[in-house]
PDB file of N, CA and C in Angstrom:
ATOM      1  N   UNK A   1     -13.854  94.944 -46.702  1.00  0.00           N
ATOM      2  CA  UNK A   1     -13.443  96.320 -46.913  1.00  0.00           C
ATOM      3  C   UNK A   1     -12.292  96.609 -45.958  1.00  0.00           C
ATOM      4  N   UNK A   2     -11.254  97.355 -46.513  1.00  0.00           N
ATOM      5  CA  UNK A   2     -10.148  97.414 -45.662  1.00  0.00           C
ATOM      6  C   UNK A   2     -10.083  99.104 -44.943  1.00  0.00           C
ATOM      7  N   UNK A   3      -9.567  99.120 -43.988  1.00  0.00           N
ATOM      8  CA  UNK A   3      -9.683 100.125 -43.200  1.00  0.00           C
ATOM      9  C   UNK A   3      -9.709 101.599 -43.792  1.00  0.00           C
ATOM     10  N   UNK A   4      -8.523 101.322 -44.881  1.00  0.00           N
ATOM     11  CA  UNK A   4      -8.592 102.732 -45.514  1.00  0.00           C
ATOM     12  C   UNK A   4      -9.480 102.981 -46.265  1.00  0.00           C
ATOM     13  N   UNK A   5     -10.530 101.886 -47.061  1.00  0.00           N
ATOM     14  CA  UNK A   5     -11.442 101.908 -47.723  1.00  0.00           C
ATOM     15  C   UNK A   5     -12.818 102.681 -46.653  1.00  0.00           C
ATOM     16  N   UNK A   6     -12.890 102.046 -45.581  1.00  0.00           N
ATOM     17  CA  UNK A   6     -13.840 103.013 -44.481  1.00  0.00           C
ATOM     18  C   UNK A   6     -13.206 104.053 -44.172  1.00  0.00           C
ATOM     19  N   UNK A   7     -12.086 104.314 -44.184  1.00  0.00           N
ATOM     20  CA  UNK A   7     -11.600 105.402 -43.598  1.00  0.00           C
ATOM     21  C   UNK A   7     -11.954 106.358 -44.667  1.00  0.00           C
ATOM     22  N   UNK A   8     -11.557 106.226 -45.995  1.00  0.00           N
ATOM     23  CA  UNK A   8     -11.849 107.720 -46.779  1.00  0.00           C
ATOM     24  C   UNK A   8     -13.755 106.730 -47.553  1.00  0.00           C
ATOM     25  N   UNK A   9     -14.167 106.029 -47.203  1.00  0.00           N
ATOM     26  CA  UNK A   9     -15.824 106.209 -47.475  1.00  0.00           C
ATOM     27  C   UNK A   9     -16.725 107.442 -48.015  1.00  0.00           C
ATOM     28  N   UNK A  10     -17.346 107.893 -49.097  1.00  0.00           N
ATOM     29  CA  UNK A  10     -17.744 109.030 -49.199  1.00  0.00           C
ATOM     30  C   UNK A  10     -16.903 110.345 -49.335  1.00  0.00           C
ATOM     31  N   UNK A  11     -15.356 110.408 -49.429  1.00  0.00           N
ATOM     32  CA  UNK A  11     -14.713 110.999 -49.943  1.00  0.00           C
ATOM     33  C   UNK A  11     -14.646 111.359 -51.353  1.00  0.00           C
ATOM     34  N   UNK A  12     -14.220 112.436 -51.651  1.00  0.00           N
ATOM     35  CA  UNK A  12     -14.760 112.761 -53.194  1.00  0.00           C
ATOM     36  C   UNK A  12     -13.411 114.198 -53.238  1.00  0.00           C
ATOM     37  N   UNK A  13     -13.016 113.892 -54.604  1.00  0.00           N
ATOM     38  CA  UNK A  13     -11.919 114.783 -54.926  1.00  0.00           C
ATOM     39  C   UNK A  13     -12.617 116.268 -55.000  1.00  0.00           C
ATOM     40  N   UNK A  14     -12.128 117.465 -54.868  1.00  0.00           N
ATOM     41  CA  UNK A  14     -12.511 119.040 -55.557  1.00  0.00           C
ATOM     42  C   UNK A  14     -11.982 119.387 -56.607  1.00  0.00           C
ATOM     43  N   UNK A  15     -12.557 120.057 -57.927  1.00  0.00           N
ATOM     44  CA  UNK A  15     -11.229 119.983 -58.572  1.00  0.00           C
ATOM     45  C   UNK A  15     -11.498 121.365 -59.017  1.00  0.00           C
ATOM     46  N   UNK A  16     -11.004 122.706 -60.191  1.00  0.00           N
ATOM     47  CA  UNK A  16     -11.636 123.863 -60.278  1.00  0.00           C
ATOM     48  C   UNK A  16     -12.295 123.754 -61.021  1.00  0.00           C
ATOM     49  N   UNK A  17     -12.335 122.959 -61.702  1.00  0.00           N
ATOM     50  CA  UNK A  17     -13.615 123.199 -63.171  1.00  0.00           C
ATOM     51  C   UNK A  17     -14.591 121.947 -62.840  1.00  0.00           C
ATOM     52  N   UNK A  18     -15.793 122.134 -62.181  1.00  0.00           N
ATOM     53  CA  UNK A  18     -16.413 120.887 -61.934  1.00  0.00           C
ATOM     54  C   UNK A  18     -17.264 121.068 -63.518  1.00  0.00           C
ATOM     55  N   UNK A  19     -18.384 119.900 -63.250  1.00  0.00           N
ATOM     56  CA  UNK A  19     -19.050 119.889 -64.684  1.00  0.00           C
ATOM     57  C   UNK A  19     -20.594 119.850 -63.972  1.00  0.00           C
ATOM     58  N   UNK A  20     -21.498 120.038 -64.893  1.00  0.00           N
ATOM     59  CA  UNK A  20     -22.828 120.392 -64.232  1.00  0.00           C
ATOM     60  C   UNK A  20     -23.702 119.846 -65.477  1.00  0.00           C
ATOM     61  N   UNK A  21     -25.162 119.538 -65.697  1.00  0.00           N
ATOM     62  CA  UNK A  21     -25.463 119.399 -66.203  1.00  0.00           C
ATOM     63  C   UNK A  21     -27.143 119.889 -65.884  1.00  0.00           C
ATOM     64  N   UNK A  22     -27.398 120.394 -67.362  1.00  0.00           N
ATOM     65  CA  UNK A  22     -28.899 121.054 -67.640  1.00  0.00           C
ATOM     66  C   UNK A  22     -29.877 120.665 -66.575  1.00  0.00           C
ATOM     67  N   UNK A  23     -30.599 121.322 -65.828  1.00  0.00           N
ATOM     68  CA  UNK A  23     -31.508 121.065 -64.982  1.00  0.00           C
ATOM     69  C   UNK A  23     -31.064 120.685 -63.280  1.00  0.00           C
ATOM     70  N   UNK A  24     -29.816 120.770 -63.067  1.00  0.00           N
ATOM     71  CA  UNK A  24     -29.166 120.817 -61.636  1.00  0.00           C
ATOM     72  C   UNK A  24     -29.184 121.723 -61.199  1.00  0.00           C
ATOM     73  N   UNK A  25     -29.377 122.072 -60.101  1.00  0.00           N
ATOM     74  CA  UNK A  25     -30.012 122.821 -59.110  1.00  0.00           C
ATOM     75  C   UNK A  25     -28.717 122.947 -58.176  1.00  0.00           C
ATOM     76  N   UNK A  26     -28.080 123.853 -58.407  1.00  0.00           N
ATOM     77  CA  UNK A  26     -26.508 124.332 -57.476  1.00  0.00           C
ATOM     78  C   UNK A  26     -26.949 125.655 -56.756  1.00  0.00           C
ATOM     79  N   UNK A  27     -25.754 125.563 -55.227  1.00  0.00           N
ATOM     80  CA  UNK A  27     -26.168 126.837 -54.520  1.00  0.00           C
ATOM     81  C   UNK A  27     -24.562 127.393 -54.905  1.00  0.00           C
ATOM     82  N   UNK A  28     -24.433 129.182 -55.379  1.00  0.00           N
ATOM     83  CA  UNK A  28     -23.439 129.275 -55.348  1.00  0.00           C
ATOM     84  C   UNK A  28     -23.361 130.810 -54.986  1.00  0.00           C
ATOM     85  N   UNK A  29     -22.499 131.729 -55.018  1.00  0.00           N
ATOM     86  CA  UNK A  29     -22.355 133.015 -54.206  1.00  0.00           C
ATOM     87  C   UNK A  29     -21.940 133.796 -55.851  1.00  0.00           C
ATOM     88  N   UNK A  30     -22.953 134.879 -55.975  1.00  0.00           N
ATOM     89  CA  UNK A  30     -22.727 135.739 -56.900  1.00  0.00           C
ATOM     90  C   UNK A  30     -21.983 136.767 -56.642  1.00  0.00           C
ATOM     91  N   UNK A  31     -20.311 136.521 -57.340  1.00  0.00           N
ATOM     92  CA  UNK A  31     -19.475 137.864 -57.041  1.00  0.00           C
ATOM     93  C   UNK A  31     -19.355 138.486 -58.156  1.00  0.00           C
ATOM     94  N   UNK A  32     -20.228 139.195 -59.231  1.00  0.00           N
ATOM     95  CA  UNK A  32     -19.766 140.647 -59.681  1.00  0.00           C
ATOM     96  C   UNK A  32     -21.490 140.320 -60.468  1.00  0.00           C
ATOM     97  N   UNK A  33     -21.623 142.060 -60.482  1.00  0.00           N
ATOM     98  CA  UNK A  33     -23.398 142.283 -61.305  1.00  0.00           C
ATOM     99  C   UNK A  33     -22.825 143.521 -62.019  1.00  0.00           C
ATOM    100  N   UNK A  34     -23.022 143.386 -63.553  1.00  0.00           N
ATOM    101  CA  UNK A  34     -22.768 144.494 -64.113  1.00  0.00           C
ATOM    102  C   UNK A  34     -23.932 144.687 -65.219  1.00  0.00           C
ATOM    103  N   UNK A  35     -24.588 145.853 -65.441  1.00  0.00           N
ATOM    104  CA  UNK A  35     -26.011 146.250 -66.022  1.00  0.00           C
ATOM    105  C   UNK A  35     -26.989 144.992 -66.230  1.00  0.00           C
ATOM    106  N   UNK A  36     -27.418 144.629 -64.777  1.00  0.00           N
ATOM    107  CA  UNK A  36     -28.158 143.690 -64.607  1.00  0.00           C
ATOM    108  C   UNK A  36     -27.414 142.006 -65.053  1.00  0.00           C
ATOM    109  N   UNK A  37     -26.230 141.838 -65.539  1.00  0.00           N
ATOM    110  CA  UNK A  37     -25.981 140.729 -65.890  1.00  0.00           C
ATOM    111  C   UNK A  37     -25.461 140.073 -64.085  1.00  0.00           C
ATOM    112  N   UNK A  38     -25.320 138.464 -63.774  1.00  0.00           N
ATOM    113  CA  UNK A  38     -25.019 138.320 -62.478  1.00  0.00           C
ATOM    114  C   UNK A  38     -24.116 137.325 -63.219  1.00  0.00           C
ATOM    115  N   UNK A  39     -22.584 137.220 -62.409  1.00  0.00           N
ATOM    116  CA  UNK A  39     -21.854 135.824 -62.382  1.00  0.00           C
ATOM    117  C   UNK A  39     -21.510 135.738 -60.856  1.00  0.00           C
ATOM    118  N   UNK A  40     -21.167 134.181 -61.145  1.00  0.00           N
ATOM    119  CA  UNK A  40     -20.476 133.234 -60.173  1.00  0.00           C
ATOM    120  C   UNK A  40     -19.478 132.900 -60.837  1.00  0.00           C
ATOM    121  N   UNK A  41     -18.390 132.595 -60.094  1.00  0.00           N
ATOM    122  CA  UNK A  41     -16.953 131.785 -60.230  1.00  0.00           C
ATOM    123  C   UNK A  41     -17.003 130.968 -59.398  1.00  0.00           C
ATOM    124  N   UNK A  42     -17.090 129.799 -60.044  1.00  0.00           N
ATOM    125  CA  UNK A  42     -16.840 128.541 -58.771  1.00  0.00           C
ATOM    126  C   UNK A  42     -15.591 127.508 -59.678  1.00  0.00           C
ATOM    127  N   UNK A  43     -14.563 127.758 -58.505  1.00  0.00           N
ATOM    128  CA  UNK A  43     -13.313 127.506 -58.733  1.00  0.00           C
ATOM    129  C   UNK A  43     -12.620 128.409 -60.023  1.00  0.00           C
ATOM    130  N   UNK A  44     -12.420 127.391 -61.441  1.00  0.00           N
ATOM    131  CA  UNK A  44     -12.155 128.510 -62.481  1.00  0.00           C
ATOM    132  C   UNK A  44     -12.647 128.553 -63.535  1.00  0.00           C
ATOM    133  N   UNK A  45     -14.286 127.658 -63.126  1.00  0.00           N
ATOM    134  CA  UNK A  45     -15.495 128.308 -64.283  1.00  0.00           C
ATOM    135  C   UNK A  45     -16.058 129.593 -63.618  1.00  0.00           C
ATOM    136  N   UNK A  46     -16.814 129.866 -64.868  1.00  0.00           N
ATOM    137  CA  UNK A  46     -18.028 130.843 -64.778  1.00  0.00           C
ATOM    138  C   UNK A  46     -19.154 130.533 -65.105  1.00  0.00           C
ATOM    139  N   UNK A  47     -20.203 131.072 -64.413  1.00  0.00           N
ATOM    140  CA  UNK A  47     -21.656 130.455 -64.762  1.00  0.00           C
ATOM    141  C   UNK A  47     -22.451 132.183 -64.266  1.00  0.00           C
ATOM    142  N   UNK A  48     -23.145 132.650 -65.863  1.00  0.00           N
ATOM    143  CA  UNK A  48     -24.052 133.267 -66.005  1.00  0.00           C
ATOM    144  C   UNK A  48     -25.299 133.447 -65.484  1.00  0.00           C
ATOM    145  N   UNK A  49     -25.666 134.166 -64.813  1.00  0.00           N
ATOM    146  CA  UNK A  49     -27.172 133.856 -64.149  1.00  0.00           C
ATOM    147  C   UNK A  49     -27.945 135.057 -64.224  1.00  0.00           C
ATOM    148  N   UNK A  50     -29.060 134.264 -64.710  1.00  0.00           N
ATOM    149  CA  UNK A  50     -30.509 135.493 -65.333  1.00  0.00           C
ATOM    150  C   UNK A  50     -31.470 135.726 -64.021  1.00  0.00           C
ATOM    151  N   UNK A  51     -31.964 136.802 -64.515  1.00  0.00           N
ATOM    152  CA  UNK A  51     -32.991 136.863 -63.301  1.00  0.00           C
ATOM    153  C   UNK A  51     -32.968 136.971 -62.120  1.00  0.00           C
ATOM    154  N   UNK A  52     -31.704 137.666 -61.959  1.00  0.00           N
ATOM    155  CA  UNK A  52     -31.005 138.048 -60.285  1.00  0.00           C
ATOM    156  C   UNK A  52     -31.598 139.521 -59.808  1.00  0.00           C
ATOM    157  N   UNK A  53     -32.205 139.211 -58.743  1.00  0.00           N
ATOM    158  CA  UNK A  53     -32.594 140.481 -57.898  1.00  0.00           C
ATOM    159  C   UNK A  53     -31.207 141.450 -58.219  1.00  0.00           C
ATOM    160  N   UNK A  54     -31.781 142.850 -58.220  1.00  0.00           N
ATOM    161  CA  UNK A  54     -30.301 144.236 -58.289  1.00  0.00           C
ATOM    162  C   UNK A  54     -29.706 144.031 -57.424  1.00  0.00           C
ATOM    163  N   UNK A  55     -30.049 143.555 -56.319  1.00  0.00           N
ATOM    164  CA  UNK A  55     -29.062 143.468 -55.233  1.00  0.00           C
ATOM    165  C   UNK A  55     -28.438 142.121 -55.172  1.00  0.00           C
ATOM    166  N   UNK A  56     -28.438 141.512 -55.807  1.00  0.00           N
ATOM    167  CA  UNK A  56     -28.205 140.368 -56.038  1.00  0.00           C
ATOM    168  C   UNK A  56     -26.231 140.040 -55.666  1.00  0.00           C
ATOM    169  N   UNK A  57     -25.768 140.989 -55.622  1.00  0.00           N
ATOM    170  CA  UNK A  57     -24.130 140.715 -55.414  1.00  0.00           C
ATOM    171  C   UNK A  57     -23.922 140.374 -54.319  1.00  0.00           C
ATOM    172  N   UNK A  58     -22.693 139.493 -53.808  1.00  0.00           N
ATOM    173  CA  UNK A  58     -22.344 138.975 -52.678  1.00  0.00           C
ATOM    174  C   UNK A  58     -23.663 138.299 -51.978  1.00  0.00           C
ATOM    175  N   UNK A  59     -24.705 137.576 -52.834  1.00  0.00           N
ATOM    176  CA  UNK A  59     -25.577 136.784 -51.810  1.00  0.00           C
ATOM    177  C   UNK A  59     -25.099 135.188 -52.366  1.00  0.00           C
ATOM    178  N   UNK A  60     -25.646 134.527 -51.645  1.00  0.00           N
ATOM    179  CA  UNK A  60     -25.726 132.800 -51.980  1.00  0.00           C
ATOM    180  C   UNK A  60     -26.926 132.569 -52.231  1.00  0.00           C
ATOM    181  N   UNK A  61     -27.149 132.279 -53.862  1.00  0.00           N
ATOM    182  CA  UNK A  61     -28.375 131.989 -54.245  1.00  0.00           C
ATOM    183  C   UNK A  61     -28.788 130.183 -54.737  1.00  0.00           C
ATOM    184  N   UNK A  62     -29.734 129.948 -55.126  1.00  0.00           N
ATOM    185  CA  UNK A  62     -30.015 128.739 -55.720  1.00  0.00           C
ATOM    186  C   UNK A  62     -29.935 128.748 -57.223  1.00  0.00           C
ATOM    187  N   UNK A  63     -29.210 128.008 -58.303  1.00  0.00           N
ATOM    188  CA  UNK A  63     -29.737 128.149 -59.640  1.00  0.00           C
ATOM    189  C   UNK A  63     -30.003 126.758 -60.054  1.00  0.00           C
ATOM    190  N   UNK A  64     -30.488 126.816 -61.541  1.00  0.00           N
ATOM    191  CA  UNK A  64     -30.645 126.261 -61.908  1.00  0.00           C
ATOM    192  C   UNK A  64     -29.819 125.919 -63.075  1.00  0.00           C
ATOM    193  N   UNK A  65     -28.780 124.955 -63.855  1.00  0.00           N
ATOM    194  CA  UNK A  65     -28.361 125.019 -64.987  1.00  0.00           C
ATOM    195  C   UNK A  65     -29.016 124.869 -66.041  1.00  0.00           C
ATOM    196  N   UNK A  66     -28.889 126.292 -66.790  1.00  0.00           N
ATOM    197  CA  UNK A  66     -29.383 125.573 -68.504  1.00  0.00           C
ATOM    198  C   UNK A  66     -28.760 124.869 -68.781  1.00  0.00           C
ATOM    199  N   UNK A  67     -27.463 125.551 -69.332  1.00  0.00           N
ATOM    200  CA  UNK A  67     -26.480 125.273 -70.083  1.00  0.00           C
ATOM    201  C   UNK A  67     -24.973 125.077 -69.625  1.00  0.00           C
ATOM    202  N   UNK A  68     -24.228 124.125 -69.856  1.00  0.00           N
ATOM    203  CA  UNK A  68     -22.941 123.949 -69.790  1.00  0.00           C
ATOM    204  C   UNK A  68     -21.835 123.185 -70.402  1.00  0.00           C
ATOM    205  N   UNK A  69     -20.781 124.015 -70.791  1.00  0.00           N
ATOM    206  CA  UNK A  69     -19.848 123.817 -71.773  1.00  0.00           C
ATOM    207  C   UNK A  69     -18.766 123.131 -70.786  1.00  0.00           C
ATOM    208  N   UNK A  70     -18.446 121.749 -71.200  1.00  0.00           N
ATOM    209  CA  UNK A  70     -17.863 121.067 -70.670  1.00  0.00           C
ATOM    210  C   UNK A  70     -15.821 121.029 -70.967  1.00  0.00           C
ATOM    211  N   UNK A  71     -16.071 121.787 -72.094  1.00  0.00           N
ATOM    212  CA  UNK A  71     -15.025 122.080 -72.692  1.00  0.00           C
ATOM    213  C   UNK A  71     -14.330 123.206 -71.721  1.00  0.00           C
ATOM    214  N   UNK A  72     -15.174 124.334 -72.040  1.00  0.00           N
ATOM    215  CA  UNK A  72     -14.518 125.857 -71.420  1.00  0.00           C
ATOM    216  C   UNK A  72     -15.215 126.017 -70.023  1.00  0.00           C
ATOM    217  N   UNK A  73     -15.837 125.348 -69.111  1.00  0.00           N
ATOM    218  CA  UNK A  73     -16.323 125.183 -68.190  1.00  0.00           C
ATOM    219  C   UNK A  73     -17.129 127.035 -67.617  1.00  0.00           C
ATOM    220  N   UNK A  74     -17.840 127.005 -68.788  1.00  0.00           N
ATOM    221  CA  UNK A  74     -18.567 127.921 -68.672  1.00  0.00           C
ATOM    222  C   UNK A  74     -20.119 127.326 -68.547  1.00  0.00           C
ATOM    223  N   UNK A  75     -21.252 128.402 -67.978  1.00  0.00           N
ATOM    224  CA  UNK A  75     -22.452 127.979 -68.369  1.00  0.00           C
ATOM    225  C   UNK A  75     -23.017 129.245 -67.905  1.00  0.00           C
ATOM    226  N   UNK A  76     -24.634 128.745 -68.284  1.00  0.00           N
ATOM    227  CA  UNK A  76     -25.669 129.819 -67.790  1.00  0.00           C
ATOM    228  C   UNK A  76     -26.745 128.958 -67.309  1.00  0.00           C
ATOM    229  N   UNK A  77     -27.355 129.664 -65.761  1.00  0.00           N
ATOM    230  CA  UNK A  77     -28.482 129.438 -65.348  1.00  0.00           C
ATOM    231  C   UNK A  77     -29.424 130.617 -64.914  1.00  0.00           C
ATOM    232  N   UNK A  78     -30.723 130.167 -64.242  1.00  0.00           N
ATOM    233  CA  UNK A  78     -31.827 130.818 -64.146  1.00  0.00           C
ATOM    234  C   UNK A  78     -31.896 130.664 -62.470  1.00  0.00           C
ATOM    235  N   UNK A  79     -31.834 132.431 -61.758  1.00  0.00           N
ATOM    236  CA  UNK A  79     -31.876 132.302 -60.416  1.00  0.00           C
ATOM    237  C   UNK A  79     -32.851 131.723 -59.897  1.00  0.00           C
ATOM    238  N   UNK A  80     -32.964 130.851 -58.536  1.00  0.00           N
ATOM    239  CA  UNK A  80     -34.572 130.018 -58.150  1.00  0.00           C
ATOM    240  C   UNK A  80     -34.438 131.360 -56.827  1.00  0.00           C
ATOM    241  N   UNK A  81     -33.814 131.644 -55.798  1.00  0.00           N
ATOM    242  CA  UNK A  81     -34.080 132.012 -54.784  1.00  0.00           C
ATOM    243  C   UNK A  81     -32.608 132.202 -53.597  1.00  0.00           C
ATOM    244  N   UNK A  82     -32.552 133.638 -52.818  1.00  0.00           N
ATOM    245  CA  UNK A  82     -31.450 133.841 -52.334  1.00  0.00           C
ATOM    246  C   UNK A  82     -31.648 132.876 -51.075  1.00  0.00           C
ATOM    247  N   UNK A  83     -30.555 132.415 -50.929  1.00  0.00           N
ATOM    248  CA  UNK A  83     -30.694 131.162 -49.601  1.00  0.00           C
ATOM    249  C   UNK A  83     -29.506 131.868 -48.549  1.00  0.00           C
ATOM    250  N   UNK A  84     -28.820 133.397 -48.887  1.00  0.00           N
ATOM    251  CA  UNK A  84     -28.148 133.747 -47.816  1.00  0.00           C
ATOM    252  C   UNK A  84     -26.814 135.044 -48.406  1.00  0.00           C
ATOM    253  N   UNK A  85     -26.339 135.631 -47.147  1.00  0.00           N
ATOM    254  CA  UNK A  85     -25.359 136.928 -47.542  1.00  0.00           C
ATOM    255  C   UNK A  85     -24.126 136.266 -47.232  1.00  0.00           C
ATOM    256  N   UNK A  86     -23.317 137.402 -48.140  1.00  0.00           N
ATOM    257  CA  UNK A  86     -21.667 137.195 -47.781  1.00  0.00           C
ATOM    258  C   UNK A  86     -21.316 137.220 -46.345  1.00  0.00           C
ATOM    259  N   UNK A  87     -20.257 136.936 -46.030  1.00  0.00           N
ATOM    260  CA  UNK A  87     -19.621 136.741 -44.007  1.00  0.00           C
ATOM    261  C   UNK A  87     -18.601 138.206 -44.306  1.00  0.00           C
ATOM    262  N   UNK A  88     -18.722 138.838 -45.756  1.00  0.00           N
ATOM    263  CA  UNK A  88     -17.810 139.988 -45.530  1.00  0.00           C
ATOM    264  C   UNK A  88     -18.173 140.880 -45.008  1.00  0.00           C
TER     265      UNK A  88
END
């Protein structure tokens, strides 16, 4: 293995539209709740989430993915539990 190969080891690109699949378990920060509906934007998908406490805006929660469109990098999941607040 050559140096740069240890050097970037466990490196991994970011990109905005990651992909997710049914039954993954992501932590992500819910920014906007409108008549009970909750989203996240992570990067320049969106992912739907049911079952969010009312206060549910600006926390970092756990979900779960149902569903995700790999195409339009949309989806919907089911909240598990808030794991933390915004630093705003």
């Amino acid at each position: 293995m050559s140096f740069v190969e240890k050097y970037m080891a466990g490196w991994k690109l970011r990109t905005a539209k990651p992909d997710y699949e049914p039954g993954e378990t992501i932590e992500v920060m819910i920014t906007s709740m409108r008549d009970g509906k909750a989203k996240a934007r992570i990067g320049d998908s969106i992912l739907r989430i049911k079952n969010v406490p009312e206060d549910g805006e600006n926390t970092r929660v756990m979900v779960e993915i149902d569903e995700w469109d790999t195409e339009d990098h949309i989806g919907e999941g089911t909240y598990l539990e808030t794991v933390g607040e915004s630093a705003f």
